[in-house]
C-alpha atoms as a PDB file:
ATOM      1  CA  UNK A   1       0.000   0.000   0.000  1.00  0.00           C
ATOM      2  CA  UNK A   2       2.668   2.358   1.092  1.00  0.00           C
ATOM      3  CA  UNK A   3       4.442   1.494  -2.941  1.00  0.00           C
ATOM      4  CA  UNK A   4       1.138   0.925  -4.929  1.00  0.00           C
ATOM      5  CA  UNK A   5      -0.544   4.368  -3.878  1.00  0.00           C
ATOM      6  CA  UNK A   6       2.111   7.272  -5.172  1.00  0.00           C
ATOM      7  CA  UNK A   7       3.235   4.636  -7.889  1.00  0.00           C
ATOM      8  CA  UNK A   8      -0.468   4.870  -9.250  1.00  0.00           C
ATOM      9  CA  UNK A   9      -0.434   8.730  -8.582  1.00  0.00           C
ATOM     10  CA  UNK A  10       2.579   9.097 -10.531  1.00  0.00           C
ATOM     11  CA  UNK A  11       1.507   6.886 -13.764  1.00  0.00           C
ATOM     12  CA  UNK A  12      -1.743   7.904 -13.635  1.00  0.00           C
ATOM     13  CA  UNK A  13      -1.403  11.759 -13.185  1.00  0.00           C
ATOM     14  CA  UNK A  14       2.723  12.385 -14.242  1.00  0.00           C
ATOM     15  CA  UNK A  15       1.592  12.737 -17.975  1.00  0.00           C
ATOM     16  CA  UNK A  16      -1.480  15.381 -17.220  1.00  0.00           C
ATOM     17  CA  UNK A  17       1.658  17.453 -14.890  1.00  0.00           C
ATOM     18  CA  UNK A  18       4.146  17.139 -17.855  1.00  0.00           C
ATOM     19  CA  UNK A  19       1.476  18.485 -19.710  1.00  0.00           C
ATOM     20  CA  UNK A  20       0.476  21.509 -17.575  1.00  0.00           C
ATOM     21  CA  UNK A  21       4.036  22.048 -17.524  1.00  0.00           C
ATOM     22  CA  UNK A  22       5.243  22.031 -20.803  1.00  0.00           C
ATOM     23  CA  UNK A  23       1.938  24.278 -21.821  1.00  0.00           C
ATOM     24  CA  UNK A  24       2.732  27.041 -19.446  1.00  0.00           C
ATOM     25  CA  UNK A  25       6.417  26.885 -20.031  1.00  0.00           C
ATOM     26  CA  UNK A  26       5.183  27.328 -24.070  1.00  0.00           C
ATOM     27  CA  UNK A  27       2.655  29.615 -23.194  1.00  0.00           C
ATOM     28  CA  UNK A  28       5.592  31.677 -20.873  1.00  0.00           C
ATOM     29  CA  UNK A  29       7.881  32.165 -23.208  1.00  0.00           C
ATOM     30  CA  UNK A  30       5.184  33.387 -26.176  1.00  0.00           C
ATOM     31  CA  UNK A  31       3.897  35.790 -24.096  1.00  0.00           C
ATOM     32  CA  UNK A  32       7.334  37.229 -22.937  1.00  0.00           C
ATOM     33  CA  UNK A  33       8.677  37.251 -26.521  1.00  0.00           C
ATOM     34  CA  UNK A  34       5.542  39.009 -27.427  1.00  0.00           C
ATOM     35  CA  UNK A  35       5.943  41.221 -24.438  1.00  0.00           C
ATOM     36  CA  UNK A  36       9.691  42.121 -25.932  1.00  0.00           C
ATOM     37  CA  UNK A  37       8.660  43.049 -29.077  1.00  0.00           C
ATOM     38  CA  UNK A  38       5.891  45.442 -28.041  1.00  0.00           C
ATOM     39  CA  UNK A  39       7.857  47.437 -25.059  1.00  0.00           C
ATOM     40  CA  UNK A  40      10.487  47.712 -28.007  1.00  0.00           C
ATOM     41  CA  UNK A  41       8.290  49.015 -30.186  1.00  0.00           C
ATOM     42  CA  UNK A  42       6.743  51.615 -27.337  1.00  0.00           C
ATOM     43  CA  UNK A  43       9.969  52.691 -27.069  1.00  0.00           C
ATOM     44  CA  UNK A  44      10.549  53.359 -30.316  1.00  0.00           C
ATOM     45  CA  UNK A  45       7.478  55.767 -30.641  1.00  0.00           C
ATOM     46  CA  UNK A  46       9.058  58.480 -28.781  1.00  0.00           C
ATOM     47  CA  UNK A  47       6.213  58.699 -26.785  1.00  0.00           C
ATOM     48  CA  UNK A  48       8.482  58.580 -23.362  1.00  0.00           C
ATOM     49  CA  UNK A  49       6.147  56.026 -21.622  1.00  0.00           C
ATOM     50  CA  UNK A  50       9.304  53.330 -22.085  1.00  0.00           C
ATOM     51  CA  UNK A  51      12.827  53.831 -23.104  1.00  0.00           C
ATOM     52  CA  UNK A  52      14.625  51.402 -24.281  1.00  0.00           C
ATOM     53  CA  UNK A  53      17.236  51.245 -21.107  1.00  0.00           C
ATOM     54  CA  UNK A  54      14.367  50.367 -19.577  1.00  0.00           C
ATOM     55  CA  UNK A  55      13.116  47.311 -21.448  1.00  0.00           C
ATOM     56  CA  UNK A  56      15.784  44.770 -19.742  1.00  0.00           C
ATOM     57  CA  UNK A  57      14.610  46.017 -16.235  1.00  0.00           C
ATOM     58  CA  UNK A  58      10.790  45.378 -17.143  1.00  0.00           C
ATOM     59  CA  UNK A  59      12.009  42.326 -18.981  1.00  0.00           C
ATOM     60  CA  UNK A  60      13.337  40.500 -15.464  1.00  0.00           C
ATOM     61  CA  UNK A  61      11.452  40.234 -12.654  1.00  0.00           C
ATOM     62  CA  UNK A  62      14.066  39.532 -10.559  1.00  0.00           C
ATOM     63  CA  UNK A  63      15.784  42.676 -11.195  1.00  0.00           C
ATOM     64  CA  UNK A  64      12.767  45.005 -10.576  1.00  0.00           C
ATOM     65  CA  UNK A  65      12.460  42.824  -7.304  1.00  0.00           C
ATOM     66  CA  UNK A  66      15.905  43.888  -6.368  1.00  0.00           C
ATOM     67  CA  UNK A  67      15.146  47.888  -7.493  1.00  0.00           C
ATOM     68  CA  UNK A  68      12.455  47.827  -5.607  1.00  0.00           C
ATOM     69  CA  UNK A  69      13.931  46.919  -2.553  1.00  0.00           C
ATOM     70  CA  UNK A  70      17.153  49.422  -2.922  1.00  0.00           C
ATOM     71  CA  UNK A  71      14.011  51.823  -3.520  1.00  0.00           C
ATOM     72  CA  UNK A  72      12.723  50.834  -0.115  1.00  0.00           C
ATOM     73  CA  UNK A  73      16.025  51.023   1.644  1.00  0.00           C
ATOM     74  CA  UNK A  74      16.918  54.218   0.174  1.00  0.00           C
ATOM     75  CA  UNK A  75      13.850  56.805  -0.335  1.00  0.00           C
ATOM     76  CA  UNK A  76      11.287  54.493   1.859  1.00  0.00           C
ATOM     77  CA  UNK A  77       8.110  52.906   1.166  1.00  0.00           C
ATOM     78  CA  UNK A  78       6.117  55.716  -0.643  1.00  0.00           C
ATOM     79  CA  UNK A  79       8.810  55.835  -3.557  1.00  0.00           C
ATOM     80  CA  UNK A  80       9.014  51.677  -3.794  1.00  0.00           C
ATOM     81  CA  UNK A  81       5.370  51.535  -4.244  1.00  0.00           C
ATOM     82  CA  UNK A  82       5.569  54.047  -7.043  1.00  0.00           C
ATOM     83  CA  UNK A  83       7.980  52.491  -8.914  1.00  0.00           C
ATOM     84  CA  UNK A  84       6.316  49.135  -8.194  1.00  0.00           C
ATOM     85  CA  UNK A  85       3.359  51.147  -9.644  1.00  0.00           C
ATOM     86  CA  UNK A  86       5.379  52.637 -12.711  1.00  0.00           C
ATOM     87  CA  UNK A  87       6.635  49.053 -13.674  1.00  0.00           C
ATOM     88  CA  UNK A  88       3.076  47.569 -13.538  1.00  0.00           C
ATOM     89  CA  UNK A  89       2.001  50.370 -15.760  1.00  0.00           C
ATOM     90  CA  UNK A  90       3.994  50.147 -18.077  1.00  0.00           C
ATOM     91  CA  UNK A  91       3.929  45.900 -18.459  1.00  0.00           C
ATOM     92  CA  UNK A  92      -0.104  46.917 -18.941  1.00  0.00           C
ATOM     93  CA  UNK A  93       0.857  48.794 -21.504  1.00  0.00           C
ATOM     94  CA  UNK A  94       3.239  46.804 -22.992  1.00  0.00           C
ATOM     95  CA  UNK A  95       0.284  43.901 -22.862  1.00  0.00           C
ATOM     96  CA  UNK A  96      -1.850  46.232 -24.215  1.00  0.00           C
ATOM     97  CA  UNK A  97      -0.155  47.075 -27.319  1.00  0.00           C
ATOM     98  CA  UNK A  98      -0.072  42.830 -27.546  1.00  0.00           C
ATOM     99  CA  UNK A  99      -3.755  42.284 -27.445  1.00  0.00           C
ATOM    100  CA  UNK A 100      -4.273  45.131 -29.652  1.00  0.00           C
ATOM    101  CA  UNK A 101      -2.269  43.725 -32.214  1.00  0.00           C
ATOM    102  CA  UNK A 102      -4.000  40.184 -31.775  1.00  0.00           C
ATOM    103  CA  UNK A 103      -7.093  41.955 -32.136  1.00  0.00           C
ATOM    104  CA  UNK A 104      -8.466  40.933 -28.320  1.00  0.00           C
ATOM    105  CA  UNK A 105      -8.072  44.150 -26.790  1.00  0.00           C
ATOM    106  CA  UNK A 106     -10.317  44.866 -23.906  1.00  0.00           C
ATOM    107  CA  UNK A 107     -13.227  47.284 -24.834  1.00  0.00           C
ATOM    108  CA  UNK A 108     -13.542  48.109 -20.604  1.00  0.00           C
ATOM    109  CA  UNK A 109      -9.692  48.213 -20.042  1.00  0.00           C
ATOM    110  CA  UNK A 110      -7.145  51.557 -20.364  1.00  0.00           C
ATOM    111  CA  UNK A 111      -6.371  52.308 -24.594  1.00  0.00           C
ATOM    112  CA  UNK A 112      -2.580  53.383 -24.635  1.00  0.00           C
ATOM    113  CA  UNK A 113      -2.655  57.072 -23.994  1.00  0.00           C
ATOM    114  CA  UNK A 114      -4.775  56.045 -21.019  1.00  0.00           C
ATOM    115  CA  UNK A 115      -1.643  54.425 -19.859  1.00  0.00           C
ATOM    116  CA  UNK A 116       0.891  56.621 -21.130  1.00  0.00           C
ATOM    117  CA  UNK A 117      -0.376  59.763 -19.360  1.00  0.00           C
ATOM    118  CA  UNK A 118      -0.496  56.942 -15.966  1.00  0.00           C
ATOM    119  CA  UNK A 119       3.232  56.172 -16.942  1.00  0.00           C
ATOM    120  CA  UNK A 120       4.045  60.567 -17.379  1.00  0.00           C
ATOM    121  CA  UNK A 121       2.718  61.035 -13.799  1.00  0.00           C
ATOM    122  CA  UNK A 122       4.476  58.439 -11.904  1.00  0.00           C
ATOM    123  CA  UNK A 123       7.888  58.921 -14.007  1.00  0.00           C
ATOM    124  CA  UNK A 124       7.985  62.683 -14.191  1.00  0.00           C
ATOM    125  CA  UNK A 125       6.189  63.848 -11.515  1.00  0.00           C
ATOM    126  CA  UNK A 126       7.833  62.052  -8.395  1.00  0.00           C
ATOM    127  CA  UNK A 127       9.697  63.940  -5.740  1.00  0.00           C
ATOM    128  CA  UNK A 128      12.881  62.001  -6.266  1.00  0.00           C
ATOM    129  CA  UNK A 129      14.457  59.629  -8.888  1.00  0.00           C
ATOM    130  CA  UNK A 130      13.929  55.910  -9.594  1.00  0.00           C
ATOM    131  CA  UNK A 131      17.019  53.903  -8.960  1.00  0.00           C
ATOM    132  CA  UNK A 132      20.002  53.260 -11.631  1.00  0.00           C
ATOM    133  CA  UNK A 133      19.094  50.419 -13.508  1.00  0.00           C
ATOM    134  CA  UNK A 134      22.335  50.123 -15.406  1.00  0.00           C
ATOM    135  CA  UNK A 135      23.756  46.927 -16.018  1.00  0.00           C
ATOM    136  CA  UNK A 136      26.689  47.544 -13.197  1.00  0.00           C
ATOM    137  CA  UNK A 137      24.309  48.432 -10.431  1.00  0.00           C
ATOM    138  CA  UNK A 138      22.254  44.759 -11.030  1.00  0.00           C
ATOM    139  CA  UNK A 139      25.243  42.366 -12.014  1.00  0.00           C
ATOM    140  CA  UNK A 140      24.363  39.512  -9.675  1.00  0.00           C
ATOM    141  CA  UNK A 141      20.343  40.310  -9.705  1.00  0.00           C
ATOM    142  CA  UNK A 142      19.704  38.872 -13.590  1.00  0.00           C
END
């Protein structure tokens, strides 16, 4: 009993986990190449809403993690919200721009100069600046 019960889980269930797995690794990776693309082409727009020293910050999660908390060490919790706020923003935007182009864009949701004016306030009207992202500052955090 204690050999036949997670042997029979495993043969029974393993190939619907591989599955799920494989799927949302597929699906993952789609979506962040997608993602790419679109904050690339945002930045080329001249618009301001995302430049493209930005794009490898907004691309790894574990670098705005790591921003975010110098942010919180440095200028306090007010100023890591708002960037936590002006990275969201502009990912919605970036997502945006990808549903737009699949034609599935949300008819209730922000349109882009919804979210670039959103991006404006929390980049250019804050009280001090958002933390370096240049490569030296992050090496270890990618």
């Amino acid at each position: 009993l204690l050999l036949y019960t997670p042997l029979a889980f495993v043969v029974l269930q393993g190939p619907l986990v591989m599955l799920y797995i494989v799927l949302l690794r597929r699906g993952l990776k789609d979506q962040r190449a997608a993602l790419s693309i679109e904050l690339r082409a945002e930045a080329a727009t001249g618009f301001g809403a995302v430049d493209a020293h930005e794009i490898p910050t907004l691309m790894r999660p574990l670098r705005r993690f790591f921003l975010r908390a110098k942010a919180l060490r440095t200028t306090g919790l007010t100023e890591c919200i708002a960037l936590g706020r002006l990275y969201d923003t502009q990912l919605e935007l970036g997502m945006a721009r990808w549903h737009a182009v699949r034609g599935e864009r949300d008819p209730h949701g922000p349109n882009d100069q919804q979210l670039r004016q959103r991006i404006a306030e929390l980049k250019y009207r804050r009280p001090r600046p958002v933390p370096s992202t240049n490569a030296h500052v992050m090496q270890g955090a990618s």
